[in-house]
Each structure stands twice: as structure tokens, then as C-alpha cells.
N, C-alpha and C. Protein backbone atom coordinates (compact mmCIF):
# COMPACT_ATOMS: atom_id res chain seq x y z
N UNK A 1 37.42 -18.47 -71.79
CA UNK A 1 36.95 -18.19 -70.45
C UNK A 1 35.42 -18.27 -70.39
N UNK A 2 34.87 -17.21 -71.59
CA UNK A 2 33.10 -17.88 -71.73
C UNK A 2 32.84 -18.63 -71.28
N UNK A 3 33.32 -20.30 -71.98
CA UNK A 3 32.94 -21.37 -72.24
C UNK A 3 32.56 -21.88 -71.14
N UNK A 4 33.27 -21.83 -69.34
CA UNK A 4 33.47 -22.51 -68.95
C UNK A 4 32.31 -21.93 -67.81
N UNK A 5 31.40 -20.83 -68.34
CA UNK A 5 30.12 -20.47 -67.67
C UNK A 5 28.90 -21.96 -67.88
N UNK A 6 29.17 -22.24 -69.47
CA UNK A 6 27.94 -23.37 -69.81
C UNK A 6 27.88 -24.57 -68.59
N UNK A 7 29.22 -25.35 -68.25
CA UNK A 7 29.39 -25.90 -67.06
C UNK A 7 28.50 -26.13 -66.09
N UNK A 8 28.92 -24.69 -65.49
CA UNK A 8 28.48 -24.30 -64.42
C UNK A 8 27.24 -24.25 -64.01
N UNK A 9 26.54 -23.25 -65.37
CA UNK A 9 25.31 -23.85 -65.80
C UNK A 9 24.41 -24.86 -65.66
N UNK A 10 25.13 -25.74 -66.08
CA UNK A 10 24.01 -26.83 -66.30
C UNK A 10 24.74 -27.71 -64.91
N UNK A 11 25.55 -27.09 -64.03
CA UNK A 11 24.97 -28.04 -62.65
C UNK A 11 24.76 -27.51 -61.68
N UNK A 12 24.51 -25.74 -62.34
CA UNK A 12 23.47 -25.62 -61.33
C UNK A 12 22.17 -26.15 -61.50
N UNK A 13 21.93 -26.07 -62.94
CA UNK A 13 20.45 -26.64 -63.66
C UNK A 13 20.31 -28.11 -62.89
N UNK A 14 21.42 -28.94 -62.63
CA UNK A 14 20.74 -30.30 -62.60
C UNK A 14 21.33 -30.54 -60.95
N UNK A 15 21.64 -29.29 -60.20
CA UNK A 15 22.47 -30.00 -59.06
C UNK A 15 21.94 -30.82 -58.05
N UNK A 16 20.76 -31.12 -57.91
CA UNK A 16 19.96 -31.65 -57.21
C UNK A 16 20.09 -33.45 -57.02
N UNK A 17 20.31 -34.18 -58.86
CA UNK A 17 20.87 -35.08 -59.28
C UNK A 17 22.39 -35.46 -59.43
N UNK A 18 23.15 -34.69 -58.97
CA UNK A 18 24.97 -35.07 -59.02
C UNK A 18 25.22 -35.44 -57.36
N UNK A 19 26.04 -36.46 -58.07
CA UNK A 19 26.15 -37.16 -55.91
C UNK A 19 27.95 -36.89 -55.94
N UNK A 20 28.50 -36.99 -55.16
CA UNK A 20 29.60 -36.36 -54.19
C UNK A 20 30.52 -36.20 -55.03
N UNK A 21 30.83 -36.83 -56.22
CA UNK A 21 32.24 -37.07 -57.04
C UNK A 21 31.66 -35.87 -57.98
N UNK A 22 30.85 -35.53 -58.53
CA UNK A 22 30.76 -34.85 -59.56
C UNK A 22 30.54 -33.15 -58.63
N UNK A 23 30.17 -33.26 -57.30
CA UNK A 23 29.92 -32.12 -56.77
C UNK A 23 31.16 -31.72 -56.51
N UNK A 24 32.47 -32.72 -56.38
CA UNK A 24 33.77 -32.08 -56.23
C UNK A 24 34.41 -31.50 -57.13
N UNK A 25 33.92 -32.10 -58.44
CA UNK A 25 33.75 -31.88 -60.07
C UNK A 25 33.34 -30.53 -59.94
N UNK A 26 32.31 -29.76 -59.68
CA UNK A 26 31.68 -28.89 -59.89
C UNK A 26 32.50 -27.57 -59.03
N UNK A 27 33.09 -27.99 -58.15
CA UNK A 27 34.16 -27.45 -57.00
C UNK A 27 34.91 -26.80 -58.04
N UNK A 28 35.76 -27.63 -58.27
CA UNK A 28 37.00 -27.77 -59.98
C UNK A 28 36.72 -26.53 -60.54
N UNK A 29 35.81 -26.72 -61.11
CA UNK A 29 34.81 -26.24 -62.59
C UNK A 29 34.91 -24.50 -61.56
N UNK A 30 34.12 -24.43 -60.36
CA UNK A 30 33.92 -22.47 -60.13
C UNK A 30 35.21 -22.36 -59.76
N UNK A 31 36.17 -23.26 -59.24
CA UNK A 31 37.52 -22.64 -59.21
C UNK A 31 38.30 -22.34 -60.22
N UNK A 32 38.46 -23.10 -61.18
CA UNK A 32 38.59 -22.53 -62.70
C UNK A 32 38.55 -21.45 -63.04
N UNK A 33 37.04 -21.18 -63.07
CA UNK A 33 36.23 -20.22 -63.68
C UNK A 33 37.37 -18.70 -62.60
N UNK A 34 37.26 -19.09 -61.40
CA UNK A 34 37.83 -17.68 -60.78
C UNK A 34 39.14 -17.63 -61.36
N UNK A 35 39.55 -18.27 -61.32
CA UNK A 35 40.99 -18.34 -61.85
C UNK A 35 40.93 -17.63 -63.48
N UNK A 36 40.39 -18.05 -64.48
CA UNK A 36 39.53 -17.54 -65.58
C UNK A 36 39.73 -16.09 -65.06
N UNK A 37 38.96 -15.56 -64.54
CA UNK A 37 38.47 -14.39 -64.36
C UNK A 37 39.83 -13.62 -63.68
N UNK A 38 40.47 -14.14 -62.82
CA UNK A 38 41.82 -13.61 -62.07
C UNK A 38 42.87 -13.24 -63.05
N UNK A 39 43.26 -13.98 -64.18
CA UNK A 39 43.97 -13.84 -65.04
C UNK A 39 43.55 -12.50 -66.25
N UNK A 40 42.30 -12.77 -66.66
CA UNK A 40 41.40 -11.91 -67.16
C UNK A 40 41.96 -10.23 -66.68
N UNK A 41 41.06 -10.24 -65.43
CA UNK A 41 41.51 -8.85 -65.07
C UNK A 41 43.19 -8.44 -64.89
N UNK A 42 43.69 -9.25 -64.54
CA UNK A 42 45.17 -9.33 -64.81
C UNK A 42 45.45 -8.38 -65.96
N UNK A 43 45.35 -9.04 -67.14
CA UNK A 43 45.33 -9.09 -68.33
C UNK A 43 45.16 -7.46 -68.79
N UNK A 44 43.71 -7.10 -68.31
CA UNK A 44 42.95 -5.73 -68.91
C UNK A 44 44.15 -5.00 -67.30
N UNK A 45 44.50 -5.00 -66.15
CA UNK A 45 44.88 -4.19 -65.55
C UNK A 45 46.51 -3.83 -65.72
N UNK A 46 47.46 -4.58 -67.44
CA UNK A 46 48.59 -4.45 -67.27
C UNK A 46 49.65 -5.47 -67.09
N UNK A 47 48.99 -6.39 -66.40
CA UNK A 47 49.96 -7.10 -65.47
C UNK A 47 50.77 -8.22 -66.83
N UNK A 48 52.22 -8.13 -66.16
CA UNK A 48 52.80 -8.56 -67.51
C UNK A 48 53.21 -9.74 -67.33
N UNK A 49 52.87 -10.61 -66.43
CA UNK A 49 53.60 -12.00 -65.81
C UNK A 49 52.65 -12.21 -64.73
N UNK A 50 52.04 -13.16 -64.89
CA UNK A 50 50.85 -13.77 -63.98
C UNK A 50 51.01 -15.38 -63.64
N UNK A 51 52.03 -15.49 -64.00
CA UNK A 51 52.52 -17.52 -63.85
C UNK A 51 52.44 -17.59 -62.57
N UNK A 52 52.99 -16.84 -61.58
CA UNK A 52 52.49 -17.41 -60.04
C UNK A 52 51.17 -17.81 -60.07
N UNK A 53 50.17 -17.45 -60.51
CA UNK A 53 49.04 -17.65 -60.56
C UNK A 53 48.71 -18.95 -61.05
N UNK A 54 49.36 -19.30 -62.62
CA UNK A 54 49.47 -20.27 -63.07
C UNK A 54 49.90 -21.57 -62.34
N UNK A 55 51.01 -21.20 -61.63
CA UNK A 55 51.70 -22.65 -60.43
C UNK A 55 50.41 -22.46 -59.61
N UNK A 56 49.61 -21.64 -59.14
CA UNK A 56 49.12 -22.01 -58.25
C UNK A 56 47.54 -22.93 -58.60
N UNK A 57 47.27 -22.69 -59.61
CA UNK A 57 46.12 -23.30 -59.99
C UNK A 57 46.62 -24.67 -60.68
N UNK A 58 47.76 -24.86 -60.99
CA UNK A 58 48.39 -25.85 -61.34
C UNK A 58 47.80 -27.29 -59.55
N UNK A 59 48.52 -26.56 -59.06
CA UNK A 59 48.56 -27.23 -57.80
C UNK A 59 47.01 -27.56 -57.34
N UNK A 60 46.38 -26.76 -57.30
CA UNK A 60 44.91 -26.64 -56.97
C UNK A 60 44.15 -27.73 -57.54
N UNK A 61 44.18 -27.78 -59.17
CA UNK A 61 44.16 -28.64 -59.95
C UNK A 61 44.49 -29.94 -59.78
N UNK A 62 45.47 -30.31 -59.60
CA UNK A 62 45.98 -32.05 -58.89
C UNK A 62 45.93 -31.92 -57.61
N UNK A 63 45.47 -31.66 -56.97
CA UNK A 63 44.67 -31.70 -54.92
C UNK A 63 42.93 -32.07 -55.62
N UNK A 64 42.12 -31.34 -56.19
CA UNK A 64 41.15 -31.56 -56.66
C UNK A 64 40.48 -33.35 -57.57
N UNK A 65 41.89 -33.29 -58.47
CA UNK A 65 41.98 -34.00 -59.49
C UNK A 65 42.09 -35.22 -58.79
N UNK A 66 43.01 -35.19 -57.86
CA UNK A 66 43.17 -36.77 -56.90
C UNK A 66 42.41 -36.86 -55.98
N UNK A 67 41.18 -35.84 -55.72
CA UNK A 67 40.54 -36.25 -55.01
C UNK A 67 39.12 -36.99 -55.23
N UNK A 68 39.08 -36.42 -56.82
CA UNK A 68 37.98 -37.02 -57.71
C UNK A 68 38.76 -38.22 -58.29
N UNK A 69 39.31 -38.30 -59.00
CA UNK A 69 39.84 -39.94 -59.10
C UNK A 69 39.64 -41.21 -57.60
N UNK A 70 40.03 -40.82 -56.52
CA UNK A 70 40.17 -41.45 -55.17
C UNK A 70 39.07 -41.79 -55.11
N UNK A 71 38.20 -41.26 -55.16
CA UNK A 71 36.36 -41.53 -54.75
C UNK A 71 36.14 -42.26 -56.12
N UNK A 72 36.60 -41.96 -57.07
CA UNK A 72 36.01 -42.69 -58.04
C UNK A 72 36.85 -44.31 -58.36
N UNK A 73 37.75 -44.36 -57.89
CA UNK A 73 38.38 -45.73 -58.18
C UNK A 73 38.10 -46.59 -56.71
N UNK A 74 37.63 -48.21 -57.45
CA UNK A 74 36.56 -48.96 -56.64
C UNK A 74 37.91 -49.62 -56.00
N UNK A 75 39.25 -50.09 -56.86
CA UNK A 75 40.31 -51.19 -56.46
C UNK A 75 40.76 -50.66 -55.15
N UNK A 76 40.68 -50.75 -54.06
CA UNK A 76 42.28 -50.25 -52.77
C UNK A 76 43.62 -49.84 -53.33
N UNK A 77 44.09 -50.82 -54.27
CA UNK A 77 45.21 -50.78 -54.99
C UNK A 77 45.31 -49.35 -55.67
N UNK A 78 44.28 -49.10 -56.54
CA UNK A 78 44.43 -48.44 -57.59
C UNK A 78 44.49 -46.76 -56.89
N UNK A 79 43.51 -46.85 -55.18
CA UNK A 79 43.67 -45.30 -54.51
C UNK A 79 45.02 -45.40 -54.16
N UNK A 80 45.51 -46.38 -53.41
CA UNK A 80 46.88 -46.52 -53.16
C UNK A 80 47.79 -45.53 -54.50
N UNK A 81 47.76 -46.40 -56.04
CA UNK A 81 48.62 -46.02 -56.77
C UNK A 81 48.27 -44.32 -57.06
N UNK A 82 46.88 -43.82 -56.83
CA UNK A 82 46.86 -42.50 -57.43
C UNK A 82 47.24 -41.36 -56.25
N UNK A 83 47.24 -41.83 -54.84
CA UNK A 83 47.97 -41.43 -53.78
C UNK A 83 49.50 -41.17 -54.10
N UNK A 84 50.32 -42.35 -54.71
CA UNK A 84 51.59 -42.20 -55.06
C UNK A 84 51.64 -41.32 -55.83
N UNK A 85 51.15 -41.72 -57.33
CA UNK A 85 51.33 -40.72 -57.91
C UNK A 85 51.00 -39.15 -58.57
N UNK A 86 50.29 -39.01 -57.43
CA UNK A 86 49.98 -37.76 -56.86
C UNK A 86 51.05 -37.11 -56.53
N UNK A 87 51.58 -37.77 -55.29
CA UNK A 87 52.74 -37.50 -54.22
C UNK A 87 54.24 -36.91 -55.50
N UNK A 88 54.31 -38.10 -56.72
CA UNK A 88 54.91 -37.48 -57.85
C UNK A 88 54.82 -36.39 -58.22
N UNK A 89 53.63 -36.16 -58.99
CA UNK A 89 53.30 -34.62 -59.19
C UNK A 89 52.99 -33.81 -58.95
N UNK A 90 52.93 -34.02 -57.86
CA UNK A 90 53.29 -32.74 -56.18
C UNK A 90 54.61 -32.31 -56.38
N UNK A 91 56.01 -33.46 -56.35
CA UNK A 91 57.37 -32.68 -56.18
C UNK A 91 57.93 -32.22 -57.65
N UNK A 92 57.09 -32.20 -58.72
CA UNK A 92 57.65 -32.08 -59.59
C UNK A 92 56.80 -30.42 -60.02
N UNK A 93 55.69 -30.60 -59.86
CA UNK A 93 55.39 -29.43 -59.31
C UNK A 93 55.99 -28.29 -58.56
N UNK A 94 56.19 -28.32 -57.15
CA UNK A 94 56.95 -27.72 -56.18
C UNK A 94 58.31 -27.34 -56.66
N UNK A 95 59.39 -28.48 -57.40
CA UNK A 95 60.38 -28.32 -58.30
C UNK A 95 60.13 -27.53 -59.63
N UNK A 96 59.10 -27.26 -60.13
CA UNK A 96 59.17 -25.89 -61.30
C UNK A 96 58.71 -24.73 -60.80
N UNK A 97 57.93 -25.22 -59.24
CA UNK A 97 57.81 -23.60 -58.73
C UNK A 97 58.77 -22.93 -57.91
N UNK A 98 60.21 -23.61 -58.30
CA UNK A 98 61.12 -22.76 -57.98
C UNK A 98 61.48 -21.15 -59.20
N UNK A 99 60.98 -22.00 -60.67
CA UNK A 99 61.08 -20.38 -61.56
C UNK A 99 59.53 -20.05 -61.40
N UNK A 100 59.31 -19.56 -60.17
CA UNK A 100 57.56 -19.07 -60.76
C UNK A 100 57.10 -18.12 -61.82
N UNK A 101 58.10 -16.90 -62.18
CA UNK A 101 57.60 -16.17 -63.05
C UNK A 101 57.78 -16.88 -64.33
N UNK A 102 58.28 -18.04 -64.28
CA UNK A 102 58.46 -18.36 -65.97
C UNK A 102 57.27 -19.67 -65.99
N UNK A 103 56.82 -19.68 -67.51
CA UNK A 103 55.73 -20.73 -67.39
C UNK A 103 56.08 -22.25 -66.73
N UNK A 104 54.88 -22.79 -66.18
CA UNK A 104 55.42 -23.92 -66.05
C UNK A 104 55.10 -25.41 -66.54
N UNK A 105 55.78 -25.24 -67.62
CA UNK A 105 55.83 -26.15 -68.49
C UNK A 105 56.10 -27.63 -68.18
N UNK A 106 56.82 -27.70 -66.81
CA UNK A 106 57.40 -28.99 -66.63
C UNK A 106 56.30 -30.07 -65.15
N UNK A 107 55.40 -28.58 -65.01
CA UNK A 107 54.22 -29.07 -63.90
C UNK A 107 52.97 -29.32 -64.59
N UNK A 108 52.64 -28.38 -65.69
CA UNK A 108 51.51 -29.04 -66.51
C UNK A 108 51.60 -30.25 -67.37
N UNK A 109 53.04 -30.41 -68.04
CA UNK A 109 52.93 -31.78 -69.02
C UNK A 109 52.85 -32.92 -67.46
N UNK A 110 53.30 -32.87 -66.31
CA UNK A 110 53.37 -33.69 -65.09
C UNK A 110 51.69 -33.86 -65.07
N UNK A 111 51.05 -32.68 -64.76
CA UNK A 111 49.17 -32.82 -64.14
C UNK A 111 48.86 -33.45 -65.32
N UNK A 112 49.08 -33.06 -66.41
CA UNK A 112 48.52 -33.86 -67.89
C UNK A 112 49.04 -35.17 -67.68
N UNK A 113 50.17 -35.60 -67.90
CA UNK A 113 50.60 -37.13 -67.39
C UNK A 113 49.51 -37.79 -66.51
N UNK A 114 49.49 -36.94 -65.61
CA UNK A 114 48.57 -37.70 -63.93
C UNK A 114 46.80 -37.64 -64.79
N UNK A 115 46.90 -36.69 -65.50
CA UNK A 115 45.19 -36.72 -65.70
C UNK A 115 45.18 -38.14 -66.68
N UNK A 116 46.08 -38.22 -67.92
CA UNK A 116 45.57 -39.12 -68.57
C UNK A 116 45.91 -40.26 -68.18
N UNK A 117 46.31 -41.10 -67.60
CA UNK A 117 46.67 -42.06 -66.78
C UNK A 117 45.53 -42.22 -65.71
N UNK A 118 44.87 -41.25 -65.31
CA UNK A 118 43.68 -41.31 -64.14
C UNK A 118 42.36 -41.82 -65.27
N UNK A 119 42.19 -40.78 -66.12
CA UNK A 119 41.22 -41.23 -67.13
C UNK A 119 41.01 -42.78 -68.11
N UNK A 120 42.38 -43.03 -68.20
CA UNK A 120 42.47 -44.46 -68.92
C UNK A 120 42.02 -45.44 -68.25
N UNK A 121 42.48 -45.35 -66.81
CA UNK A 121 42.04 -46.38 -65.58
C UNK A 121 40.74 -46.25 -65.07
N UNK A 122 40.38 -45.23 -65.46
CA UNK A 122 38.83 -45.10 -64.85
C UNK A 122 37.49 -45.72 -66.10
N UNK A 123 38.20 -45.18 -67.62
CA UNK A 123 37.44 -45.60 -68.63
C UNK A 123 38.00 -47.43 -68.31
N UNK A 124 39.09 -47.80 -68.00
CA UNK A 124 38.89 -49.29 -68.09
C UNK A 124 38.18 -49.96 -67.08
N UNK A 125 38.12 -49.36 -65.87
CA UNK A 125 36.96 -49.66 -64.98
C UNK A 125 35.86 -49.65 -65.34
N UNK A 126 35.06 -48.46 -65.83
CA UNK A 126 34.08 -47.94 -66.47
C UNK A 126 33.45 -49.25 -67.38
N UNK A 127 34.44 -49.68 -68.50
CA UNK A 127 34.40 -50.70 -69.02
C UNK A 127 34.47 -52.07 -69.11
N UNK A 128 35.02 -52.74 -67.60
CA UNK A 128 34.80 -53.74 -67.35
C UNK A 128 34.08 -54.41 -66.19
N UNK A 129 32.95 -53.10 -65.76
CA UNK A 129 32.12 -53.72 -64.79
C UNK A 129 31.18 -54.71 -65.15
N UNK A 130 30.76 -55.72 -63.89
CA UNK A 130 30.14 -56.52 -64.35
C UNK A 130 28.24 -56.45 -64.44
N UNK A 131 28.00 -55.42 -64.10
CA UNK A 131 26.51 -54.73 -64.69
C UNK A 131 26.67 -54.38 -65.17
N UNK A 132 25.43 -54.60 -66.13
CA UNK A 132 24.99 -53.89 -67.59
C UNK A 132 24.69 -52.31 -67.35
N UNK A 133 25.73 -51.40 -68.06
CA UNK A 133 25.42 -50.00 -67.79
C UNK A 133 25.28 -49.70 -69.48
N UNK A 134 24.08 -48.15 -69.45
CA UNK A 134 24.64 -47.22 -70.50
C UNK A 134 25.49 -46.46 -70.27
N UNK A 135 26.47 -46.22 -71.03
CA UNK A 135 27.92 -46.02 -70.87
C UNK A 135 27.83 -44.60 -71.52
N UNK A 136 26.85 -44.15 -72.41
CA UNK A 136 27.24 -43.00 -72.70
C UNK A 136 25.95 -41.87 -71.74
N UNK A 137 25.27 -42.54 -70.72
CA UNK A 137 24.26 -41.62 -70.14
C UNK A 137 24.92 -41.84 -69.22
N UNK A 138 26.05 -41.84 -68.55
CA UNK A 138 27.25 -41.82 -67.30
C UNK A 138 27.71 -40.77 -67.76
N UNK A 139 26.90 -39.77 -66.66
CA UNK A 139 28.15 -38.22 -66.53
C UNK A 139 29.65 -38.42 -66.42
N UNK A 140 29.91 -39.22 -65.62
CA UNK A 140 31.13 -39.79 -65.45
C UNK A 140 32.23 -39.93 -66.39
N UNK A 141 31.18 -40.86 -67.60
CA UNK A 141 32.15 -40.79 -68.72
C UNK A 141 31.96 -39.55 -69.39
N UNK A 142 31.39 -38.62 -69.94
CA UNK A 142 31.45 -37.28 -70.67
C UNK A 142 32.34 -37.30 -69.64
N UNK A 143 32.46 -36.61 -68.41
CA UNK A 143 33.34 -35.55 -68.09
C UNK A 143 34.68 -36.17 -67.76
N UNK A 144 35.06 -37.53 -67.70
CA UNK A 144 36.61 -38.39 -67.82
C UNK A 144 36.80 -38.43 -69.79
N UNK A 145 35.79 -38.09 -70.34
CA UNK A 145 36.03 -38.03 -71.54
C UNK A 145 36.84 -36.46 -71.76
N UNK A 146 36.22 -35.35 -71.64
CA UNK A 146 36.41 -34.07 -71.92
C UNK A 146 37.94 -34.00 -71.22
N UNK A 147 38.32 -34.59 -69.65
CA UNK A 147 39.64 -34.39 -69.03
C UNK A 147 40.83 -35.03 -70.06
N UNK A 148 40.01 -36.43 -70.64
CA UNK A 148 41.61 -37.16 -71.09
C UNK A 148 41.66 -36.35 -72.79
N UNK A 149 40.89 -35.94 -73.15
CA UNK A 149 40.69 -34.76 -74.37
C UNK A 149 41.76 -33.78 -74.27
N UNK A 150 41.45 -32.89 -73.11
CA UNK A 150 41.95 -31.85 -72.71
C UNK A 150 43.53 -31.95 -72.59
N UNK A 151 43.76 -33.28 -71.91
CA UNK A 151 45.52 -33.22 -71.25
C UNK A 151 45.90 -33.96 -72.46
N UNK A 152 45.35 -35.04 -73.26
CA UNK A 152 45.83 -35.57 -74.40
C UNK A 152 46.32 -34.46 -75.61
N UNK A 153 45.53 -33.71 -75.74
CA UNK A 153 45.78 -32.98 -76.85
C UNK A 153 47.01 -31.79 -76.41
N UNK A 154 46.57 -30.89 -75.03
CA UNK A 154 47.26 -30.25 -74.80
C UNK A 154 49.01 -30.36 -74.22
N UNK A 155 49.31 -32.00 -73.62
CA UNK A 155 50.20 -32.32 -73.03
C UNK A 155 51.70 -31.66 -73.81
N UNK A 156 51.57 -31.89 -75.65
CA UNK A 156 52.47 -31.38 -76.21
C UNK A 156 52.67 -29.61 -76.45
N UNK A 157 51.37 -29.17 -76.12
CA UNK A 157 52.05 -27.74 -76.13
C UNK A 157 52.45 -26.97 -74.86
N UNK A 158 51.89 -27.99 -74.22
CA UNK A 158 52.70 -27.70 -72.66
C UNK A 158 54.21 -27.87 -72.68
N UNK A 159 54.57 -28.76 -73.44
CA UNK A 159 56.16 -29.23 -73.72
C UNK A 159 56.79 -28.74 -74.21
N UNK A 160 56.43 -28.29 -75.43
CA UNK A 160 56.89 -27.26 -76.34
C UNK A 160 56.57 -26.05 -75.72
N UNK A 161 56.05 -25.64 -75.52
CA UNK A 161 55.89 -23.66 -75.27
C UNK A 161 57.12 -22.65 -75.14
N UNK A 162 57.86 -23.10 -74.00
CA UNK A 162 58.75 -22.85 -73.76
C UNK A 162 59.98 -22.36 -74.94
N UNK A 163 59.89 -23.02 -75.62
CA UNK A 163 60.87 -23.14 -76.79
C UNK A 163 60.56 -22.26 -77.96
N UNK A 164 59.56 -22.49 -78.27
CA UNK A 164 58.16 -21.85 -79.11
C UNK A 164 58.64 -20.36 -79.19
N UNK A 165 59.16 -19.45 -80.52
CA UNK A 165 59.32 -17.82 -80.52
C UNK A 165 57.70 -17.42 -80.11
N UNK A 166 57.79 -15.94 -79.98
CA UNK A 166 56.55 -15.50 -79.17
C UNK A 166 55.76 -15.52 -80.19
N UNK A 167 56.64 -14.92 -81.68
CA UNK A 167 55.08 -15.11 -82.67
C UNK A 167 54.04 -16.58 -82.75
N UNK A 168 54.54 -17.44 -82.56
CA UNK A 168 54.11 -18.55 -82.74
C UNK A 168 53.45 -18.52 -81.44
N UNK A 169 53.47 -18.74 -80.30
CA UNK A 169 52.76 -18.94 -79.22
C UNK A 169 51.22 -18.53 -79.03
N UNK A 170 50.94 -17.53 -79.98
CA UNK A 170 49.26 -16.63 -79.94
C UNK A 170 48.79 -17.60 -80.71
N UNK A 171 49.74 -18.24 -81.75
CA UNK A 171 48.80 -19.19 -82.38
C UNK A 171 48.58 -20.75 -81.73
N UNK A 172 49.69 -21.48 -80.96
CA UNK A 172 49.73 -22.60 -80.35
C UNK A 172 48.24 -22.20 -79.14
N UNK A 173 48.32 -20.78 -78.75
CA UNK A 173 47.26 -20.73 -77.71
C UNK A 173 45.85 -21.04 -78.16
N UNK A 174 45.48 -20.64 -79.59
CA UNK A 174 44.21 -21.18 -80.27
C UNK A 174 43.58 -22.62 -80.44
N UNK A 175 45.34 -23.12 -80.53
CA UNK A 175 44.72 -24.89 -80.31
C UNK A 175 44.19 -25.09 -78.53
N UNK A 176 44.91 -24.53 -77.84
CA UNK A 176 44.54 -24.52 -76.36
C UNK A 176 43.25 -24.43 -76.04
N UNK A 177 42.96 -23.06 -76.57
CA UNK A 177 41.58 -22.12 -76.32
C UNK A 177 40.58 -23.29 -76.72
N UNK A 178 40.53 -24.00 -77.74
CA UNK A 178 39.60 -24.57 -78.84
C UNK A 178 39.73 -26.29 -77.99
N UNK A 179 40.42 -26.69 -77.21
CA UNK A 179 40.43 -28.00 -76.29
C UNK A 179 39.41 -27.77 -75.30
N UNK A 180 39.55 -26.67 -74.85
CA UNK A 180 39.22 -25.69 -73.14
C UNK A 180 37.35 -25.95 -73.99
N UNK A 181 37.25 -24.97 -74.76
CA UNK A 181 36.24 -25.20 -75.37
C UNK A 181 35.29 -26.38 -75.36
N UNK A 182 35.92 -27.40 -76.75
CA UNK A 182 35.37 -28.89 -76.48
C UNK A 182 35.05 -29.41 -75.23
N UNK A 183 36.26 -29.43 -74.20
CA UNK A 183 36.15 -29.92 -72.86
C UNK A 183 35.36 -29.58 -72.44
N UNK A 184 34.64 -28.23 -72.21
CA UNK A 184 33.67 -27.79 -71.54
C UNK A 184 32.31 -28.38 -72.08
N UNK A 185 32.09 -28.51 -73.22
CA UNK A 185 31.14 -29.05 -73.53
C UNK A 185 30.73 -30.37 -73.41
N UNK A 186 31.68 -31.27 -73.60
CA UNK A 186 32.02 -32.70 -72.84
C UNK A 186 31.68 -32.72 -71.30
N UNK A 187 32.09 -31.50 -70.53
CA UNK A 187 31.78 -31.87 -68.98
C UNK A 187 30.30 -31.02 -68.97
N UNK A 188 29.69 -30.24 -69.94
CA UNK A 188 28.53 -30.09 -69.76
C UNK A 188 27.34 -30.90 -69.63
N UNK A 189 27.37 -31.88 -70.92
CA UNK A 189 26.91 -33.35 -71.36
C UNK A 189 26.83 -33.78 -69.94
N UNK A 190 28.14 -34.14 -69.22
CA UNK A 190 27.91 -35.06 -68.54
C UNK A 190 27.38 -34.79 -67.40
N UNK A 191 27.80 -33.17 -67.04
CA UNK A 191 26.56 -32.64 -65.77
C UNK A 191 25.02 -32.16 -65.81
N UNK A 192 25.02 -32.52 -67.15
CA UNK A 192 23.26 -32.67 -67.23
C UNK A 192 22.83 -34.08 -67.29
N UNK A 193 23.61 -35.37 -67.60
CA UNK A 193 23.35 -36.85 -67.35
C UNK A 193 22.29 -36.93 -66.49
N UNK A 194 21.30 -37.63 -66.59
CA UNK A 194 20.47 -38.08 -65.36
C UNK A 194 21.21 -39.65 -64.73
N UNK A 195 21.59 -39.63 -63.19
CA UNK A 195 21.75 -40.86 -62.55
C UNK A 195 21.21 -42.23 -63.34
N UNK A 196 21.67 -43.18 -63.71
CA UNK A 196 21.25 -44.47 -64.14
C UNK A 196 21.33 -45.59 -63.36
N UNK A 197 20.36 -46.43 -63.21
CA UNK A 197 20.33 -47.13 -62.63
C UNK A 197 21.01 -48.49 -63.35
N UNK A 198 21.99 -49.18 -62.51
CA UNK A 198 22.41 -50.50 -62.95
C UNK A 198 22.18 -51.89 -62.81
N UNK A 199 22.00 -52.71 -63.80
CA UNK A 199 21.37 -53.80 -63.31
C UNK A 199 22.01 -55.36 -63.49
């Protein structure tokens, strides 16, 4: 939960320089963080089942997520396809928030699906424009780097959890904790990027 103060941080430090896609980025990032903090006090006040919470930031998460991909993909085609499959992991979503108190395992490996599939298409855009860019002083890429990190690594313990005895789960959560981590630092990088000009 720390981690995801550094972020924040550094766009407030640089917010002056982030133009519309990364400010929706930054949207993401303090909604997180409350969510972070919602669970948190949860946590210290008792509360023994907080997954509604979970579906709901689930959801929050892919409304956000497709809205930063949309602005960021140049093809018609390609807003078209992330419109669709959005619209996918919307009902598949909505369909595991029929058990809300139980995790939902079958809406996060879905947002993870949709994230890394958004990230692959954006790094191949990224990569086959026809100006000469630096590719690693593109906030853009740090923080499509840190997302396809995040859902790549985590997609399988989203899958598994469920199944997973409880002793084991405090420890599957450390690989979690330690993604959340990296990621943050990856989308830090990239919200301190200075704008580059292309030529």
C-alpha cells in the first residue's frame, strides 16, 4: 500500500508536463491508493470479507483501463477492438459479481487478460512508428511496462487462489505484494519522463 504513495508523488512533482492519457493514469493511481487505504482500515476495524470492495475496484479498474488504452491507440480499428473487448470483461465481470463475498478470481484473471493484450498492442505500436523516438524516455512505455508486469505475473495467482489452502495464500500474497511494488516503480519512472519530442 506504501508503495503506491511514490506514484503519486512524482506526478504531482512533474504534473505540469503529463498531457491527458497519463493524467487519466494518475486518476487510476489516487483511486487505487483509496481503495489501498479502504481495505486497510477494513482490515485494522475487523472486517472479515471485504471482496465487494474488491468487485468493485475490479470494475473501476477496466472503465479507467479502457479509457487509457482508447486515447492511446492511433488505429480506429484497434479503439473499435478494445471497445469490444471491454464490453467482454464487463460481462464476465458482472457474472462473478454474482458471488461477491467470495474472491473474484474469474474477473481479475479477465482485467489481467484485457490489460495484457492492451499492453502488447500498444508496445507494438510504440514500436513500429515511423519517427525516430527514444523509447525508453516515453512515460508511456515505463508505465505500459509496469501494467503488462503486473497482470503478466499476477494473472496465475489470480487463477489459482481460489483453490490455494489458506496457509499457502499469505505466502502467494508476497509474490503479489512484491509485483504491486515493482509496478509502482515502473509507473514512477514513467511519470517523471520529460515529454520528447519526435522527429
Amino acid at each position: 500500500m506504501i508503495s503506491g504513495v511514490i506514484p503519486a508523488l512524482a506526478a504531482l512533482f512533474n504534473y505540469k508536463q503529463i498531457d491527458v492519457v497519463l493524467k487519466v493514469f494518475v486518476l487510476y493511481l489516487l483511486i487505487s491508493f483509496c481503495f489501498d487505504i479502504g481495505f486497510w482500515l477494513a482490515q485494522q476495524n475487523g472486517t472479515r470479507n471485504d471482496m465487494p470492495g474488491v468487485h468493485a475496484y475490479i470494475a473501476v479498474s477496466l472503465a479507467l483501463f479502457t479509457g487509457i488504452y482508447y486515447l492511446l491507440f492511433i488505429k480506429i480499428a484497434l479503439k473499435k477492438a478494445i471497445i469490444a473487448l471491454s464490453a467482454i470483461t464487463s460481462g464476465l465481470i458482472i457474472y462473478d459479481a454474482f458471488k461477491i463475498w467470495v474472491f473474484p478470481s474469474i474477473s481479475n484473471t479477465a482485467l489481467s487478460i484485457f490489460l495484457i493484450i492492451c499492453s502488447l498492442i500498444y508496445f507494438y505500436q510504440l514500436l513500429s512508428r515511423q519517427e525516430f523516438i527514444y523509447i525508453e524516455k516515453q512515460g508511456l512505455f515505463w508505465i505500459n511496462a509496469g501494467v503488462l508486469f503486473y497482470s503478466a505475473v499476477n494473472i496465475f495467482f489470480f487463477m489459482i487462489i481460489g483453490q490455494l489452502p489458506k496457509a499457502m495464500q499469505s505466502n502467494v500474497f508476497m509474490i503479489h505484494s512484491s509485483t504491486n511494488i515493482i509496478a509502482n516503480i515502473l509507473f514512477t519512472i514513467g511519470l517523471l519522463c520529460q515529454p520528447q519530442k519526435t522527429t
